[in-house]
C-alpha atoms as a PDB file:
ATOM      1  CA  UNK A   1     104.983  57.560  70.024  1.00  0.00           C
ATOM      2  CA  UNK A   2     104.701  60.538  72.789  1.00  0.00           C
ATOM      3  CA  UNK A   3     102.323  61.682  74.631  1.00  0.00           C
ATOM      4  CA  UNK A   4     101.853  64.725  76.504  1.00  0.00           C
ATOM      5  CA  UNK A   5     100.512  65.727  79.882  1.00  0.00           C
ATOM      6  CA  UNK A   6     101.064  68.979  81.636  1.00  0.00           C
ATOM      7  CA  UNK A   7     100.101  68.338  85.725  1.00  0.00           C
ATOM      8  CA  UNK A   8     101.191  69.578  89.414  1.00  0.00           C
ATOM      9  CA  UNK A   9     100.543  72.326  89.652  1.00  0.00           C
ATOM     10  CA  UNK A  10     102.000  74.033  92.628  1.00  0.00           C
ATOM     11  CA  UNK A  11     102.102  77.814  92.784  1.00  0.00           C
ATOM     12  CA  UNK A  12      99.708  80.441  91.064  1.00  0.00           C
ATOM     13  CA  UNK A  13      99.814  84.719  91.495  1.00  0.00           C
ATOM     14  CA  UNK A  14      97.570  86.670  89.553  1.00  0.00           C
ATOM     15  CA  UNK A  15      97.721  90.285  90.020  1.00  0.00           C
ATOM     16  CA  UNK A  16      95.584  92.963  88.550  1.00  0.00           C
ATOM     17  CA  UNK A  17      96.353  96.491  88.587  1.00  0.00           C
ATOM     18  CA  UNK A  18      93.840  99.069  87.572  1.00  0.00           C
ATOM     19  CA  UNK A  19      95.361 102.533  88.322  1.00  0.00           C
ATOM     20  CA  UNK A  20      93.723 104.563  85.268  1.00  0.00           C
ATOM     21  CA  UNK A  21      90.057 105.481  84.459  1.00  0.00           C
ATOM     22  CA  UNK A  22      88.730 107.842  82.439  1.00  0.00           C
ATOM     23  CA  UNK A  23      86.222 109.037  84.535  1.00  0.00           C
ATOM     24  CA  UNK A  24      87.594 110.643  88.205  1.00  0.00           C
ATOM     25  CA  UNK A  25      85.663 108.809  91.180  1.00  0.00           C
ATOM     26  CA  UNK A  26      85.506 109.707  94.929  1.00  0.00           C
ATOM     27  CA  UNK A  27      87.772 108.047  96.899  1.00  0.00           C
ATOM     28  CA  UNK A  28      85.268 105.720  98.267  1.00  0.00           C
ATOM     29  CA  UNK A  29      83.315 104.573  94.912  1.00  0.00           C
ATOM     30  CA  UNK A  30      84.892 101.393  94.273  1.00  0.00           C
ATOM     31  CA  UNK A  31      84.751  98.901  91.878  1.00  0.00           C
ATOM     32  CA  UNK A  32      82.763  96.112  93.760  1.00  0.00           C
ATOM     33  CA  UNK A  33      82.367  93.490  90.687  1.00  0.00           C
ATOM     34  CA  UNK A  34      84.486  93.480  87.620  1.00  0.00           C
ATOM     35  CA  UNK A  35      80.798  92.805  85.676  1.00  0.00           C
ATOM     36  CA  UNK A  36      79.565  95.636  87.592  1.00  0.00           C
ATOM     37  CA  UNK A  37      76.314  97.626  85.814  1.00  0.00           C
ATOM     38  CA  UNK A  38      78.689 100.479  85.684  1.00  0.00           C
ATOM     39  CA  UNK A  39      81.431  98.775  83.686  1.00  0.00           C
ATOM     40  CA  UNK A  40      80.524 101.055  80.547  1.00  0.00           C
ATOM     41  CA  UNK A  41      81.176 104.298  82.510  1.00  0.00           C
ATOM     42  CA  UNK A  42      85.335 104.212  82.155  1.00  0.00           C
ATOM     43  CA  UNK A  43      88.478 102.848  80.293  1.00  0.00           C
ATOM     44  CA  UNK A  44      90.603 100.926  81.658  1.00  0.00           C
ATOM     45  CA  UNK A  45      94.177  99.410  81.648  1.00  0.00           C
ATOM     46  CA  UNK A  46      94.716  95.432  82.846  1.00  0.00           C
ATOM     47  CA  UNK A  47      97.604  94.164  83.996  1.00  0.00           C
ATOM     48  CA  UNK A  48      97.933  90.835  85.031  1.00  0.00           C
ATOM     49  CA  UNK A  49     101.189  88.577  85.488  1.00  0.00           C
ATOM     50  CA  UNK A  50     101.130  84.505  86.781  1.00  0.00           C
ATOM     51  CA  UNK A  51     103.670  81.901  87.176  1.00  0.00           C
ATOM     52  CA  UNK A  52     103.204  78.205  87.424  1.00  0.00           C
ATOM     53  CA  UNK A  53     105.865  75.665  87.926  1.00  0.00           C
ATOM     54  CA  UNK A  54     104.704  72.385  86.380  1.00  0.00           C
ATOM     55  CA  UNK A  55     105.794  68.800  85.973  1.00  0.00           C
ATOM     56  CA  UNK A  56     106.128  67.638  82.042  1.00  0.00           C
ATOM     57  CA  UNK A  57     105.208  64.029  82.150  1.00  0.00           C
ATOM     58  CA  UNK A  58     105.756  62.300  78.611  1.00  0.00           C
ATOM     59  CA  UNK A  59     106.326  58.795  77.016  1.00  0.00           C
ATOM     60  CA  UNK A  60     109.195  58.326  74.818  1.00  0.00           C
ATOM     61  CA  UNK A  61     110.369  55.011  73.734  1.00  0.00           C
ATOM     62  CA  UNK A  62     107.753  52.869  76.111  1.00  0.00           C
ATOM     63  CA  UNK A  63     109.681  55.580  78.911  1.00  0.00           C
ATOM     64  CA  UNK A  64     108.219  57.981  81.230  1.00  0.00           C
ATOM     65  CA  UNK A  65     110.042  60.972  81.281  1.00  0.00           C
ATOM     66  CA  UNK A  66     109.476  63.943  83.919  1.00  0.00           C
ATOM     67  CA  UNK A  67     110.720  67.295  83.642  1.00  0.00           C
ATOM     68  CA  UNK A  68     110.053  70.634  85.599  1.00  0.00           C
ATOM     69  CA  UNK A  69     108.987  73.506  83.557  1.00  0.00           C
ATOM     70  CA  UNK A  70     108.184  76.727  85.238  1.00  0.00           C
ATOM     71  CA  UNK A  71     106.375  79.501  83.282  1.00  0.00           C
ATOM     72  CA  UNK A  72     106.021  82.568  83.468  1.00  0.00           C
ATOM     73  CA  UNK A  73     102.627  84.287  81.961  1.00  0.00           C
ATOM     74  CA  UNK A  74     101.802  88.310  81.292  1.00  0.00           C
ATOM     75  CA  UNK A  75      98.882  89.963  79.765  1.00  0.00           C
ATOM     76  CA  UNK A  76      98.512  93.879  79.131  1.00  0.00           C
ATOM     77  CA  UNK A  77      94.771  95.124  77.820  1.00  0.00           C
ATOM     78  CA  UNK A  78      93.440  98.228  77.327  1.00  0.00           C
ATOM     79  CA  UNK A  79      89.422  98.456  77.598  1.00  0.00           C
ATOM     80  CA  UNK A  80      87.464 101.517  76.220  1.00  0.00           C
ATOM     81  CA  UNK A  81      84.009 101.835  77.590  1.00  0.00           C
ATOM     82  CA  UNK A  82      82.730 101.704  74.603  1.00  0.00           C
ATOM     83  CA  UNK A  83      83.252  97.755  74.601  1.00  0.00           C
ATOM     84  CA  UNK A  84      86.466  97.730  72.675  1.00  0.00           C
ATOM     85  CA  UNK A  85      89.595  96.413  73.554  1.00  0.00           C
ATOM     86  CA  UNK A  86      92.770  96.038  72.451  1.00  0.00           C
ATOM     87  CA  UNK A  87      95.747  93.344  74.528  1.00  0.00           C
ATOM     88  CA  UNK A  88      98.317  91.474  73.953  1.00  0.00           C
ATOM     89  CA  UNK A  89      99.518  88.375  76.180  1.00  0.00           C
ATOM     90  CA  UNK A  90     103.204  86.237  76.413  1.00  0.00           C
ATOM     91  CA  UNK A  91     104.299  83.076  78.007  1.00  0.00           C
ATOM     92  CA  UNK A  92     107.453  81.995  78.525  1.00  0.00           C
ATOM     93  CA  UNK A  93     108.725  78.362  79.248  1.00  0.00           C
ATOM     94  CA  UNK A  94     112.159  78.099  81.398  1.00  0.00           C
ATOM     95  CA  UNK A  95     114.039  75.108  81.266  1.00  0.00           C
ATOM     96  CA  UNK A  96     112.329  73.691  77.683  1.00  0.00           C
ATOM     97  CA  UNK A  97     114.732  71.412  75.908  1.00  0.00           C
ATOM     98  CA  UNK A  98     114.921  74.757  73.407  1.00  0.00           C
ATOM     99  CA  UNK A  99     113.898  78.584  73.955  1.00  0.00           C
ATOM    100  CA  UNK A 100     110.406  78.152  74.090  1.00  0.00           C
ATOM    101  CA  UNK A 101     107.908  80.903  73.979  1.00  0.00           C
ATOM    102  CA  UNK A 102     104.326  82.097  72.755  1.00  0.00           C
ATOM    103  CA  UNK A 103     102.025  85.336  72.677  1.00  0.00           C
ATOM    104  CA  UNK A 104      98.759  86.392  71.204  1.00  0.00           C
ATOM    105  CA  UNK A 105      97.538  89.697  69.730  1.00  0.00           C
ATOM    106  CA  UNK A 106      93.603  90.237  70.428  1.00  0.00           C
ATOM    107  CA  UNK A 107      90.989  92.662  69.311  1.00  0.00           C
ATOM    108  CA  UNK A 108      87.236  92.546  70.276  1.00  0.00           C
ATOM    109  CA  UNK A 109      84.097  93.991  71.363  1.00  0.00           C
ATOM    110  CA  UNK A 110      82.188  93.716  74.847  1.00  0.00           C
ATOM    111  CA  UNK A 111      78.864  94.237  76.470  1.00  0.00           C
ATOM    112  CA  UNK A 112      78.011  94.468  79.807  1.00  0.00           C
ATOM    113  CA  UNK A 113      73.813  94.268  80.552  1.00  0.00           C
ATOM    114  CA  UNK A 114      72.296  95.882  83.839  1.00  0.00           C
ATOM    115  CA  UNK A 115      70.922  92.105  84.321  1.00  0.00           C
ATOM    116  CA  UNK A 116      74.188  90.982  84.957  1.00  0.00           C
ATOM    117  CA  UNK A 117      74.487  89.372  81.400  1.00  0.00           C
ATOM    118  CA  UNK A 118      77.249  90.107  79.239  1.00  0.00           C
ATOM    119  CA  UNK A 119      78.872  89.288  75.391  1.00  0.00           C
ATOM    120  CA  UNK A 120      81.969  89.409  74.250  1.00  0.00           C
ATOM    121  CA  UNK A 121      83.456  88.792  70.574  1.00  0.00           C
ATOM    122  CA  UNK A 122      86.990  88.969  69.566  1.00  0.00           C
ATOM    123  CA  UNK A 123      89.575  88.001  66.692  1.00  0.00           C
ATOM    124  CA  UNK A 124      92.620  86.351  68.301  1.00  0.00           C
ATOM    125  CA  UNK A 125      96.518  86.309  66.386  1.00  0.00           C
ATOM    126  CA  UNK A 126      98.584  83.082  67.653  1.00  0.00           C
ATOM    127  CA  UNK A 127     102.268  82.777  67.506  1.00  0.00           C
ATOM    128  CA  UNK A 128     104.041  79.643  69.224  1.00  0.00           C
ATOM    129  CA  UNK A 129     107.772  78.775  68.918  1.00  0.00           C
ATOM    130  CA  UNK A 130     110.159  76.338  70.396  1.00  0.00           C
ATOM    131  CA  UNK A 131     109.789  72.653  72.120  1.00  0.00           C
ATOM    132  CA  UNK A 132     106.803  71.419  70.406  1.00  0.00           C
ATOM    133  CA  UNK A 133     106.094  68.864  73.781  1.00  0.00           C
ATOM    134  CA  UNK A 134     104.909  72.495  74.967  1.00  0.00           C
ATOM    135  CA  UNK A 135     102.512  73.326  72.782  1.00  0.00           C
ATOM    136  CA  UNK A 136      98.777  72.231  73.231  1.00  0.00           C
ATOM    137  CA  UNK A 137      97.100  73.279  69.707  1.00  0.00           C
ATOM    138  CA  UNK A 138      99.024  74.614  66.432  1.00  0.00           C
ATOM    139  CA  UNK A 139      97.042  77.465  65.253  1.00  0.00           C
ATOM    140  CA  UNK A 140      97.383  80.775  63.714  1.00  0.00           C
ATOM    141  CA  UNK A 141      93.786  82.698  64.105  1.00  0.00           C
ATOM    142  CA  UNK A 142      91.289  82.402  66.153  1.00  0.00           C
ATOM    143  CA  UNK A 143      87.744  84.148  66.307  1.00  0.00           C
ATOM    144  CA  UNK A 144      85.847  83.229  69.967  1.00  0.00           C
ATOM    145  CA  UNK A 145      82.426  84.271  71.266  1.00  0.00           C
ATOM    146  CA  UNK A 146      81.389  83.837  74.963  1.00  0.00           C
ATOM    147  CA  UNK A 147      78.551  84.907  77.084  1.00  0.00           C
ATOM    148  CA  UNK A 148      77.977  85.081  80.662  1.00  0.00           C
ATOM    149  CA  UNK A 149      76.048  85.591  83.603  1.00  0.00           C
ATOM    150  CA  UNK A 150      76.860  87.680  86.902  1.00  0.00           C
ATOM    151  CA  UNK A 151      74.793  85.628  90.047  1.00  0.00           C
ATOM    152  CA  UNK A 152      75.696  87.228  93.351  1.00  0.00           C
ATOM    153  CA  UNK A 153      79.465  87.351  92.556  1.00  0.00           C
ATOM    154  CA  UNK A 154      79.374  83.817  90.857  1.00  0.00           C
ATOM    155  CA  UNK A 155      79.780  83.819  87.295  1.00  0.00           C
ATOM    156  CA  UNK A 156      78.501  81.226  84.993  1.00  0.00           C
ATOM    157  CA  UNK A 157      79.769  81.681  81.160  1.00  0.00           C
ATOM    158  CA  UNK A 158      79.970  79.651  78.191  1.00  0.00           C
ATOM    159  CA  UNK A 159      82.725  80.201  75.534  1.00  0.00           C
ATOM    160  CA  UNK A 160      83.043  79.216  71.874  1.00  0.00           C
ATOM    161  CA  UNK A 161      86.100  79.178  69.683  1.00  0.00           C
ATOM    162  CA  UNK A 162      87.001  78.348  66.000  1.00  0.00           C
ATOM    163  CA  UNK A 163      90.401  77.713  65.717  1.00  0.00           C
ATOM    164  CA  UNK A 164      92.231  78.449  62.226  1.00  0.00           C
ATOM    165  CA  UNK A 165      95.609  76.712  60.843  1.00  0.00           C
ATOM    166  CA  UNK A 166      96.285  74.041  58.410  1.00  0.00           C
ATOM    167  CA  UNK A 167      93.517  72.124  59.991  1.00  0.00           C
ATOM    168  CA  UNK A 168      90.592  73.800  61.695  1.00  0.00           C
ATOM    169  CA  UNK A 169      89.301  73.180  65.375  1.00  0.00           C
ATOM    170  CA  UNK A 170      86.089  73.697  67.648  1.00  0.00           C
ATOM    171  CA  UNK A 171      86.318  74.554  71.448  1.00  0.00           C
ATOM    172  CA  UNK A 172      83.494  74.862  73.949  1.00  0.00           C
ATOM    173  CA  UNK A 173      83.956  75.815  77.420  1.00  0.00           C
ATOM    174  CA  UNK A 174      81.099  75.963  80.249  1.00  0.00           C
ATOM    175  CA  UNK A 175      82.838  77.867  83.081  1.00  0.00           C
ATOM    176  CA  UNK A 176      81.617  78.356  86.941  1.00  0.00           C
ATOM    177  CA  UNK A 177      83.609  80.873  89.189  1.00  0.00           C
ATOM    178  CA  UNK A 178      83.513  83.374  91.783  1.00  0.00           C
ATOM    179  CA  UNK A 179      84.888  86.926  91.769  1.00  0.00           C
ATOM    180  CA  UNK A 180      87.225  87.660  95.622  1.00  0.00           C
ATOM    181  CA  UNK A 181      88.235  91.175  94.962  1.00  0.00           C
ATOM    182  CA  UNK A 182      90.990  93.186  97.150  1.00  0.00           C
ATOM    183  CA  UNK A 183      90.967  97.027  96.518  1.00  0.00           C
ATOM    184  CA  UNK A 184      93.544  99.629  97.091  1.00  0.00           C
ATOM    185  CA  UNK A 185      96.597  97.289  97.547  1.00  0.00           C
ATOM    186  CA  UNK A 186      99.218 100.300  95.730  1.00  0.00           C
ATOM    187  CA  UNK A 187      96.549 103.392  94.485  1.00  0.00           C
ATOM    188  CA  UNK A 188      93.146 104.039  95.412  1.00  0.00           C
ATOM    189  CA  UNK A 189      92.167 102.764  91.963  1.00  0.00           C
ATOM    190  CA  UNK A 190      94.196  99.724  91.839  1.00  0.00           C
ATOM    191  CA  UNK A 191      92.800  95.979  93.278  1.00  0.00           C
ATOM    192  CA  UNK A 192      93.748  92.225  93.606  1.00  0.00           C
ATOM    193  CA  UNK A 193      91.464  89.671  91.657  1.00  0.00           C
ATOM    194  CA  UNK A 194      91.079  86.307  92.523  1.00  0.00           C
ATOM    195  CA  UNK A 195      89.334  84.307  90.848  1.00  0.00           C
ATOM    196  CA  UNK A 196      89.119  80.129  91.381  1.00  0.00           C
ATOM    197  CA  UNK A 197      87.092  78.420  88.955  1.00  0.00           C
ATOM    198  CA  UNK A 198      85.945  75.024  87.604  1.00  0.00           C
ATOM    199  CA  UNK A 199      85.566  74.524  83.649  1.00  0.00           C
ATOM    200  CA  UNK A 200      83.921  71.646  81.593  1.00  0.00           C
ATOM    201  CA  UNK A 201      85.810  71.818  78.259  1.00  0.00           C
ATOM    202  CA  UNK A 202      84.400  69.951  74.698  1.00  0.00           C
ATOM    203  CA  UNK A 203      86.820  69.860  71.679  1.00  0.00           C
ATOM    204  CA  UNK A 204      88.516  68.823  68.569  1.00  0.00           C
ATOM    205  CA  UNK A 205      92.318  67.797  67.744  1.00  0.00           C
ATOM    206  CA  UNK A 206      92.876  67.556  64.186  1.00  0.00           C
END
């Protein structure tokens, strides 16, 4: 029998670097909200790279057995203002018992509303491969739907997903965070996100 639990977490960097839109901007118009009103009025390109360095904790043979996995995480999108978007995202997992790695391919439409609200719908391609102990939920496709709400830099969203593999899964996530954004770190056009959030999550693990 194992089990599996993934905890301590000890270091996380996102960075976010924004340094082309379609439209040029004075110097001074910034973005002040990534769910600004004026979302729709460029394209842009996302960059965003993280690293954790985590604790595997796992029972094998009535033993507890700890080992130190760092990983490394990177996403590249591209957003059209139209609402579509193209990205692609890849984790890697140093010191796994084998080379352990995954990455998704997604495609999708989004909406941003001058109320704040906003939609988003996408069709998500899964690939995982390696250490097994790694990996949370075997599936191939996915198609998700969440909707949220801008309040005063606070976001509150809900998110629904429909996993597809040998056996299917349901996901529901209620989300609460807030938006801390740091502009011109590198370009005029560039910024830091940071974003700390709390999640309620509702599932199934067939």
């Amino acid at each position: 029998m194992i089990s599996l639990k993934l905890d301590h977490l000890k270091f996380i960097f996102l960075f976010t670097l924004i340094p082309f839109y379609a439209n040029s901007q004075n110097e001074s118009d910034t973005i002040t909200n990534i769910n600004s009103k004026d979302i729709d009025d460029f394209s842009f390109l996302m960059i965003n790279a993280s690293y954790t360095n985590n604790n595997l904790e796992y029972l094998s043979d009535l033993t507890y057995v700890t080992e130190k996995i760092p990983t490394l995480f990177t996403n590249l999108s591209y957003i059209n203002k139209t609402g579509l978007y193209l990205g692609g995202s890849y984790a890697n997992y140093f010191n796994a018992n084998t080379q352990t790695f995954e990455y998704d391919i997604e495609a999708g439409f989004q909406k941003y509303f001058k109320n704040g609200f906003d939609i988003d719908l996408y069709y998500n391609k899964h690939e995982f491969s390696g250490d097994t102990l790694l990996e949370a939920i075997n599936y191939d496709h996915s198609i998700n739907f969440s909707t949220g709400i801008d309040l005063d830099g606070f976001y509150l969203s809900t998110d629904l997903s429909y996993l597809i593999a040998n056996k299917n899964n349901f996901f529901l996530d209620i989300n609460f965070s807030r938006f801390i954004q740091i502009d011109k770190i590198l370009f005029k056009n560039d910024m830091i996100l940071i974003n700390p959030s709390i999640s309620l999550a509702f599932g199934t693990d067939y």
